[in-house]
C-alpha atoms as a PDB file:
ATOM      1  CA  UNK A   1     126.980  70.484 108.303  1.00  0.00           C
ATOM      2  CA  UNK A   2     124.382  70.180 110.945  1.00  0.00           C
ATOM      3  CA  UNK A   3     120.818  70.220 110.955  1.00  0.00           C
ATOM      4  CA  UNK A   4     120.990  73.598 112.477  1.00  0.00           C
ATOM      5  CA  UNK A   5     123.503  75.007 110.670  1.00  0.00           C
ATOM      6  CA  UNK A   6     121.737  73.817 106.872  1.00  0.00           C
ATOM      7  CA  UNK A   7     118.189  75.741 108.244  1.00  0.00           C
ATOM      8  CA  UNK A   8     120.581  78.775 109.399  1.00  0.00           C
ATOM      9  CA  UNK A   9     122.017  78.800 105.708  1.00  0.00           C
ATOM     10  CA  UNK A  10     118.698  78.323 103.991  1.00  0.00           C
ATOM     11  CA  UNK A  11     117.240  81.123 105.908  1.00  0.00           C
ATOM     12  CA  UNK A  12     120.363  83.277 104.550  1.00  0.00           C
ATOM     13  CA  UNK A  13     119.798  82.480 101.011  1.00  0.00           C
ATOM     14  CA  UNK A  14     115.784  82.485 100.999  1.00  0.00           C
ATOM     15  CA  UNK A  15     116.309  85.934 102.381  1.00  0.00           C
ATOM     16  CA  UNK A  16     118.888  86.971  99.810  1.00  0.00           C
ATOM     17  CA  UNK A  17     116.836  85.735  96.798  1.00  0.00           C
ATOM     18  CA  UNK A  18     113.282  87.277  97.574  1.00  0.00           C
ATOM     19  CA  UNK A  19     114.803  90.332  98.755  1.00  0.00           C
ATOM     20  CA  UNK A  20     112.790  92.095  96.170  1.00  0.00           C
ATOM     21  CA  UNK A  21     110.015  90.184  95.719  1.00  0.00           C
ATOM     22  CA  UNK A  22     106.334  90.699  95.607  1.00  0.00           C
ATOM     23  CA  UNK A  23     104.811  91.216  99.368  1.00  0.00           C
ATOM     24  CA  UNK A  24     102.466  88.757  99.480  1.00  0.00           C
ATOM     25  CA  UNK A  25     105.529  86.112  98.040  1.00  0.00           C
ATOM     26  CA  UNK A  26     108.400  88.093  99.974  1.00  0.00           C
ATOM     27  CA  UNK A  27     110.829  86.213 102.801  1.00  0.00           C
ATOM     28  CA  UNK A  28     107.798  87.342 105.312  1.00  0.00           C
ATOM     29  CA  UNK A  29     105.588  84.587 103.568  1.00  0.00           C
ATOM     30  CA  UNK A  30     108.273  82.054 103.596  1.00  0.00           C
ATOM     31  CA  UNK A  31     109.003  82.846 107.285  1.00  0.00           C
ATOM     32  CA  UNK A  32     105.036  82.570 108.576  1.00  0.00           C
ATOM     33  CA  UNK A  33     104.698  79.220 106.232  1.00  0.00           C
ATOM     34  CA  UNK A  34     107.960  77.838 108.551  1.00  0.00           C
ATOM     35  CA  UNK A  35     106.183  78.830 111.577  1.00  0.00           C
ATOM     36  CA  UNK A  36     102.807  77.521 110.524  1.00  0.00           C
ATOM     37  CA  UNK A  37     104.685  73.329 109.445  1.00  0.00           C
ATOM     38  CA  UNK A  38     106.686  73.945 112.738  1.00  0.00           C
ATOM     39  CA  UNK A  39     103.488  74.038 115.053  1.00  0.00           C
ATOM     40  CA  UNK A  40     101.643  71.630 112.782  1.00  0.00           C
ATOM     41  CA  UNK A  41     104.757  68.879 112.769  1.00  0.00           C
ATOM     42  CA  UNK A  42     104.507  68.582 116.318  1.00  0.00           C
ATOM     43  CA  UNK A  43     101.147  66.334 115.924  1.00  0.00           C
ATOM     44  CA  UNK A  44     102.850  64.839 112.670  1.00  0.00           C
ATOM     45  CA  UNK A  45     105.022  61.991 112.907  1.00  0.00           C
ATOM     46  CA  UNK A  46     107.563  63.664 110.255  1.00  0.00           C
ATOM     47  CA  UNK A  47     111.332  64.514 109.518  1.00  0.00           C
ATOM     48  CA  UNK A  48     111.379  68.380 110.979  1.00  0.00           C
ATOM     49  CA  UNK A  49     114.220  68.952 108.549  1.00  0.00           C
ATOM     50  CA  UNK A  50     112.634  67.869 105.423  1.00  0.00           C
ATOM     51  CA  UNK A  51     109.380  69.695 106.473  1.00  0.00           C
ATOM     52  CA  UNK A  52     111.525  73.000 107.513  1.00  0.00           C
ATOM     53  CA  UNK A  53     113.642  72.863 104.284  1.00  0.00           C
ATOM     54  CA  UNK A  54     110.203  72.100 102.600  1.00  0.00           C
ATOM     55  CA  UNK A  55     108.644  75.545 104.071  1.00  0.00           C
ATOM     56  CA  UNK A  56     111.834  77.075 103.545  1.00  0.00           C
ATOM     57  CA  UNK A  57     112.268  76.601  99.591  1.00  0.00           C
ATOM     58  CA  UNK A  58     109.029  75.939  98.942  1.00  0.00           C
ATOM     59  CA  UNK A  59     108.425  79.494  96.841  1.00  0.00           C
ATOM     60  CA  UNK A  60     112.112  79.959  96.013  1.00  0.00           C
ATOM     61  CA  UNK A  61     111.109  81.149  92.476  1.00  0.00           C
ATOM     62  CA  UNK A  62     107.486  81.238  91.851  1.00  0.00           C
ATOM     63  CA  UNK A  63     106.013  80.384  88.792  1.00  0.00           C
ATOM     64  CA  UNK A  64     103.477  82.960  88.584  1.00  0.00           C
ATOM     65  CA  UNK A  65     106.654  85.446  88.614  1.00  0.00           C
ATOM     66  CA  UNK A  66     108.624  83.277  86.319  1.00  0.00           C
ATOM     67  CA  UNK A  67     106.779  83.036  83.412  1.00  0.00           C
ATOM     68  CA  UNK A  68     104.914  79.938  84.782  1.00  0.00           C
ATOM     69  CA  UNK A  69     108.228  77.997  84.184  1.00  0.00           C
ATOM     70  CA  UNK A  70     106.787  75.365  87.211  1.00  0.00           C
ATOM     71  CA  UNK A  71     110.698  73.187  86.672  1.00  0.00           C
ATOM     72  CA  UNK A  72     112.905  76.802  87.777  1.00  0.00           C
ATOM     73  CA  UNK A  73     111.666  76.602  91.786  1.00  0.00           C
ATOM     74  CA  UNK A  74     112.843  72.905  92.496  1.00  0.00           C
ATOM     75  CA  UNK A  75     115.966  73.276  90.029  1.00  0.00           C
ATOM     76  CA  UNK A  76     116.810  76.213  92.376  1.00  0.00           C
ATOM     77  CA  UNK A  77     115.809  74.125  95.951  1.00  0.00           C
ATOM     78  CA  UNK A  78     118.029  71.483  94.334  1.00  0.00           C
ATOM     79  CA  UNK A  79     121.282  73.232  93.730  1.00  0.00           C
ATOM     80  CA  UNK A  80     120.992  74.917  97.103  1.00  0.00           C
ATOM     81  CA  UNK A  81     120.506  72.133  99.152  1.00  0.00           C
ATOM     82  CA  UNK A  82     123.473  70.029  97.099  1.00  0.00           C
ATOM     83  CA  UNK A  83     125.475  72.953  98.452  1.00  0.00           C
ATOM     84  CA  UNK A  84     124.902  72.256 101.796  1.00  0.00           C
ATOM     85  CA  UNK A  85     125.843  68.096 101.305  1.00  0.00           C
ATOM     86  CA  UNK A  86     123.159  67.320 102.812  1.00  0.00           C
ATOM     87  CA  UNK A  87     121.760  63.631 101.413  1.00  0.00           C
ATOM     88  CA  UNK A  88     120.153  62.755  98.049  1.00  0.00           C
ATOM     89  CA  UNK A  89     117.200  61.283  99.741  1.00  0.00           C
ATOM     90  CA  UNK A  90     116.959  64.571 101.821  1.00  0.00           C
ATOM     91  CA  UNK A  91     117.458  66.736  98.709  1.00  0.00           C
ATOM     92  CA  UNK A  92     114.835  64.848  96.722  1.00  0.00           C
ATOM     93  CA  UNK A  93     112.076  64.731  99.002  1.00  0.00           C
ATOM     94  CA  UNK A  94     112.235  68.777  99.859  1.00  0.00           C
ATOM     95  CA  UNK A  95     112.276  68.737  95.940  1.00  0.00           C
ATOM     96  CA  UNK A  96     108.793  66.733  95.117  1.00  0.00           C
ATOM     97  CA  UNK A  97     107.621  69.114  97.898  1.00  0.00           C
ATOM     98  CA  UNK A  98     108.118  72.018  95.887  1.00  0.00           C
ATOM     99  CA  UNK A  99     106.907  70.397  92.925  1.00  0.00           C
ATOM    100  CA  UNK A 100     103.702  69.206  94.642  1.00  0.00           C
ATOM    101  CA  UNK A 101     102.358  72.081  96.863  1.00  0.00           C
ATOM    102  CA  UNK A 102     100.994  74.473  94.890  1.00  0.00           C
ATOM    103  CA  UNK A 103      97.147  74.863  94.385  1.00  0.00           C
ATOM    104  CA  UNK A 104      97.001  74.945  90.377  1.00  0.00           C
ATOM    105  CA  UNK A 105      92.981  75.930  90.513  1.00  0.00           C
ATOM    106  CA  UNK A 106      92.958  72.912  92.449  1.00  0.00           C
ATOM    107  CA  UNK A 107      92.389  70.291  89.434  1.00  0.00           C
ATOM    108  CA  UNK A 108      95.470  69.206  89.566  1.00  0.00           C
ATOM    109  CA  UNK A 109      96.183  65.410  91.231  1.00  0.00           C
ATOM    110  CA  UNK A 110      99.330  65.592  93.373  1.00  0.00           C
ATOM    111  CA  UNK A 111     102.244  62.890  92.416  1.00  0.00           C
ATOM    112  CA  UNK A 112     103.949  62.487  94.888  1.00  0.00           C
ATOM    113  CA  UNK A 113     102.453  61.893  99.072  1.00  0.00           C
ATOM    114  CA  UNK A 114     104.134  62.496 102.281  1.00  0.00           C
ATOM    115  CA  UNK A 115     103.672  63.666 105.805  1.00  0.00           C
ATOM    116  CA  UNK A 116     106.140  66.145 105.297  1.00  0.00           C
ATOM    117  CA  UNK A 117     104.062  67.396 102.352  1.00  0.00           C
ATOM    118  CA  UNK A 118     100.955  67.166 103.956  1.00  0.00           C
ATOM    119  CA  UNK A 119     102.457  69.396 106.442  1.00  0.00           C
ATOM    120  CA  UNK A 120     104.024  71.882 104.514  1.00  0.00           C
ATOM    121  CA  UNK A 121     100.784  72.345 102.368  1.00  0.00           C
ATOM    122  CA  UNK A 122      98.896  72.206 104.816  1.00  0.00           C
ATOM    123  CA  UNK A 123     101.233  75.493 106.547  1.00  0.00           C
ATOM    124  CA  UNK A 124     101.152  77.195 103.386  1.00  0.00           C
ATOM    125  CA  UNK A 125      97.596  77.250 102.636  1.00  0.00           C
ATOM    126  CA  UNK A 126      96.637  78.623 106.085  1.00  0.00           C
ATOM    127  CA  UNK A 127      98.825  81.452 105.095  1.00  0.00           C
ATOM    128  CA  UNK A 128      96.676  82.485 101.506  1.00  0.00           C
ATOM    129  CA  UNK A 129      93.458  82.371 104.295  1.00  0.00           C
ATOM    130  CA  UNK A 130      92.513  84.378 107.051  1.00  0.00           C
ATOM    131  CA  UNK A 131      93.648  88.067 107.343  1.00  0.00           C
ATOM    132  CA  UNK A 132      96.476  87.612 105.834  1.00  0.00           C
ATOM    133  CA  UNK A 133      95.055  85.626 103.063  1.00  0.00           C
ATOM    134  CA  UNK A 134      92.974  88.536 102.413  1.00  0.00           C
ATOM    135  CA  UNK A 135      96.195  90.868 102.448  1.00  0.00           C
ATOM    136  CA  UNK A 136      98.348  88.803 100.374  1.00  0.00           C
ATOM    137  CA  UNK A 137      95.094  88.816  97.927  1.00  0.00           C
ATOM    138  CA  UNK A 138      95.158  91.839  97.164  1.00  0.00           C
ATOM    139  CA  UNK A 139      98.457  92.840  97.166  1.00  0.00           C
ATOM    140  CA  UNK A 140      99.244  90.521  94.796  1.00  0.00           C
ATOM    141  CA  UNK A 141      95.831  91.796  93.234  1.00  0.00           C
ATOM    142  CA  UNK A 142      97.379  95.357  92.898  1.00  0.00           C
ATOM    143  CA  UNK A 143     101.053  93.961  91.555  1.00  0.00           C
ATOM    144  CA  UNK A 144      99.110  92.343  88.639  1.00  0.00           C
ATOM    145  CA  UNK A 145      96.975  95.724  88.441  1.00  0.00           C
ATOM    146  CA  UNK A 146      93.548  94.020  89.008  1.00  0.00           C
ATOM    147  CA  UNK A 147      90.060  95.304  89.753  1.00  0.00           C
ATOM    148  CA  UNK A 148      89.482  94.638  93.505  1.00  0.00           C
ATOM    149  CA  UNK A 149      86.189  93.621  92.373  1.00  0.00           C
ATOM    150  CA  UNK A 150      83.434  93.812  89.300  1.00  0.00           C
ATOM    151  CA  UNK A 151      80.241  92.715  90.142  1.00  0.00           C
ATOM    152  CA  UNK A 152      79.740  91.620  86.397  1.00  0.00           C
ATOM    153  CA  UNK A 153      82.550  89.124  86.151  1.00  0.00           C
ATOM    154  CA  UNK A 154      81.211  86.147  88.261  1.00  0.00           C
ATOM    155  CA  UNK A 155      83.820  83.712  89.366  1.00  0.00           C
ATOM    156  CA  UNK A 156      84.686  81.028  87.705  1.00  0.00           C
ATOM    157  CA  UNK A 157      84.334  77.457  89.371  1.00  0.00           C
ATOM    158  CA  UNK A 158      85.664  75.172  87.117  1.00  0.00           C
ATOM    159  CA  UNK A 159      88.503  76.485  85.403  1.00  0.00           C
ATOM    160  CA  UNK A 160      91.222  74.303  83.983  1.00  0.00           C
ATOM    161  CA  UNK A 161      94.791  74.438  85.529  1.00  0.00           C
ATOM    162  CA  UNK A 162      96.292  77.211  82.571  1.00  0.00           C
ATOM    163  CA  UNK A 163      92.634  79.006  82.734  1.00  0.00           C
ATOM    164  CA  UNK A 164      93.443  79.583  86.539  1.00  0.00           C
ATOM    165  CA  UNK A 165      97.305  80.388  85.693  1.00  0.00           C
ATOM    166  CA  UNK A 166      95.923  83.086  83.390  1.00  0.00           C
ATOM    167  CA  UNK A 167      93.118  84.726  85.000  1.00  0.00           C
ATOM    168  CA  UNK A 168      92.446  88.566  85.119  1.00  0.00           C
ATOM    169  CA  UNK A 169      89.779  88.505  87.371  1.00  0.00           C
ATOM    170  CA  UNK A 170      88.826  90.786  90.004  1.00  0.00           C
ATOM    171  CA  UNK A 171      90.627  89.670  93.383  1.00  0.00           C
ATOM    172  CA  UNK A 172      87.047  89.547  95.287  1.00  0.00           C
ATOM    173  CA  UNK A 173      86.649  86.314  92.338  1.00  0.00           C
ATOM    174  CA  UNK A 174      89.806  84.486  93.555  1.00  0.00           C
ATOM    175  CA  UNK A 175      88.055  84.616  97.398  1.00  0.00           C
ATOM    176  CA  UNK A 176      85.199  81.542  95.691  1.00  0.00           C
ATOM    177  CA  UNK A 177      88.020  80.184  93.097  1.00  0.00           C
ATOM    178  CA  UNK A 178      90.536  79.329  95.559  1.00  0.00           C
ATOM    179  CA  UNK A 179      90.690  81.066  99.363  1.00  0.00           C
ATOM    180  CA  UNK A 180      87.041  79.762 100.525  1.00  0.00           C
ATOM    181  CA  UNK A 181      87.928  76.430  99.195  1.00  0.00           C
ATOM    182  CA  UNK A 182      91.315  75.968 101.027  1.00  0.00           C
ATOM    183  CA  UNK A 183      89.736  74.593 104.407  1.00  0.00           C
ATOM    184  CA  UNK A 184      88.098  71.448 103.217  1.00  0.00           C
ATOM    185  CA  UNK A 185      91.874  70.244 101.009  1.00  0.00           C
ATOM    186  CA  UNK A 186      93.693  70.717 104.375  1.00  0.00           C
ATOM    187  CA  UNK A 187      95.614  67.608 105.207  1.00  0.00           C
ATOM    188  CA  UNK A 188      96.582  67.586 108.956  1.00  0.00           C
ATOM    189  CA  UNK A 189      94.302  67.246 111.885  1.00  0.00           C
ATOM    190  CA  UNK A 190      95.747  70.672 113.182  1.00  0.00           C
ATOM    191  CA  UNK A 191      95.755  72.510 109.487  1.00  0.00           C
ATOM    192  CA  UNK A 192      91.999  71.374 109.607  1.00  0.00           C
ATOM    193  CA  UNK A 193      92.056  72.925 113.362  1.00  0.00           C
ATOM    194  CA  UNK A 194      93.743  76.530 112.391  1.00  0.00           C
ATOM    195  CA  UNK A 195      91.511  76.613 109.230  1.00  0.00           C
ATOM    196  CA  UNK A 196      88.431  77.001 110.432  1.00  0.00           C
ATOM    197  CA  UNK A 197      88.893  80.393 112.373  1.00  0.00           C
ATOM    198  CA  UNK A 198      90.475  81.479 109.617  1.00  0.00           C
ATOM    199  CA  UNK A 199      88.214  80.611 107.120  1.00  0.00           C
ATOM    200  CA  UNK A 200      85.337  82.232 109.211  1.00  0.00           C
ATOM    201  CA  UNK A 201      87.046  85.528 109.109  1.00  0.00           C
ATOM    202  CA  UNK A 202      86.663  85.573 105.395  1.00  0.00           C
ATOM    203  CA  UNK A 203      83.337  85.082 105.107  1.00  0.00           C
ATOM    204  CA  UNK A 204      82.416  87.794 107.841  1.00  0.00           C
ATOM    205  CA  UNK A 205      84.762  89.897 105.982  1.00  0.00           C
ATOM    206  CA  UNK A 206      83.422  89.154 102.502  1.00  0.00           C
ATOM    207  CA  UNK A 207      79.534  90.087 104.440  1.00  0.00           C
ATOM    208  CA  UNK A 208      81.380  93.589 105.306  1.00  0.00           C
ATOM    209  CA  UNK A 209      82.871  94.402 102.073  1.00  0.00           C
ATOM    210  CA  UNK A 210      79.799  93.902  99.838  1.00  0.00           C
ATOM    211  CA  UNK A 211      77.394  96.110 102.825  1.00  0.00           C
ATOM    212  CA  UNK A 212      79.921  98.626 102.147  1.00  0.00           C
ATOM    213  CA  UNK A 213      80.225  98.529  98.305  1.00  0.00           C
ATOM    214  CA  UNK A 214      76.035  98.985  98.303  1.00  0.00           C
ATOM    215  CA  UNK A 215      76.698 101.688 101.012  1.00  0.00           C
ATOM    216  CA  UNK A 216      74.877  99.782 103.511  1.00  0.00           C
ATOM    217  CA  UNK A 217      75.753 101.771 106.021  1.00  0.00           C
END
């Protein structure tokens, strides 16, 4: 099976499995990530296909919607892409991927380094900032039937890895516990690039929200 033809099939069963899934964690958020490692490869020196699988599977099943089971995701990526016969080496790399880029309240050392995973991070963390970081937010905000925000519950800064897995904040607190911190832990030249803007629209957006909650009008 080709190059071509493996992406084709992974784009079939990504769709298939998130079907139902959570908006802000649906097939739309697996196909902007793709886009996002796509532009940034081309000023990597990478394997496309091991960064495209990468964005592809990359959220296959979610911890956060699987009682934090963190070992069902690349288990999943893994008996897909042995499916497909594509090679061990291959299949094991888009695996440590998946085991690798998530945030984890960002305390967490990665264990495994790549370009392709400094891509694909990279790709997926512009997508929690910007507008539609904001969106995605508080979507998932609403699914887990949070306060949008509570100006008596400060955010937390230095929360451990299963503090952050088990937060109820507000969604406004996960802006300073994660979102605002994204742009300085991008890897790429480019992700650095794209994260700025993106990052800046936050911050005038956080400035609107609070006028507005004071009614400063």
């Amino acid at each position: 099976m080709n190059s071509e033809k493996i992406i084709s099939k992974t784009i079939q069963y990504v769709q298939e499995t998130l079907e139902n899934a959570e908006g802000g964690h649906d097939w739309w958020h697996i196909y902007r990530v793709w886009k996002n490692a796509k532009h940034i490869a081309k000023t990597e020196n990478v394997n496309l296909l091991i960064v495209e699988l990468g964005a592809l599977l990359h959220d296959i099943a979610d911890s956060k919607f699987n009682n934090g089971d963190e070992n069902i995701g690349p288990q999943k990526a893994k008996v897909f892409l042995q499916s497909t016969h594509i090679d061990d080496d291959t299949i094991n790399h888009v695996v440590q991927i998946i085991k690798n880029i998530s945030y984890k309240g960002g305390k967490v050392a990665r264990t495994f380094s790549s370009k392709e995973l400094d891509v694909v991070q990279d790709a997926d963390r512009l997508d929690a900032i910007g507008a539609i970081g904001i969106a995605r937010a508080f979507s998932y905000g609403g699914f887990k039937n949070r306060a949008i925000y509570n100006p008596n519950i400060k955010p937390n800064l230095n929360m451990t890895k299963a503090e952050y897995k088990n937060s109820t904040a507000p969604t406004i607190n996960h802006f300073y516990e994660k979102l605002l911190l994204l742009k300085d832990l991008m890897n790429t030249k480019t992700g650095k690039q794209l994260a700025q803007k993106r990052h800046r629209f936050m911050q005038t957006y956080l400035n609107q929200f609070y006028a507005e909650w004071e009614g400063n009008l």
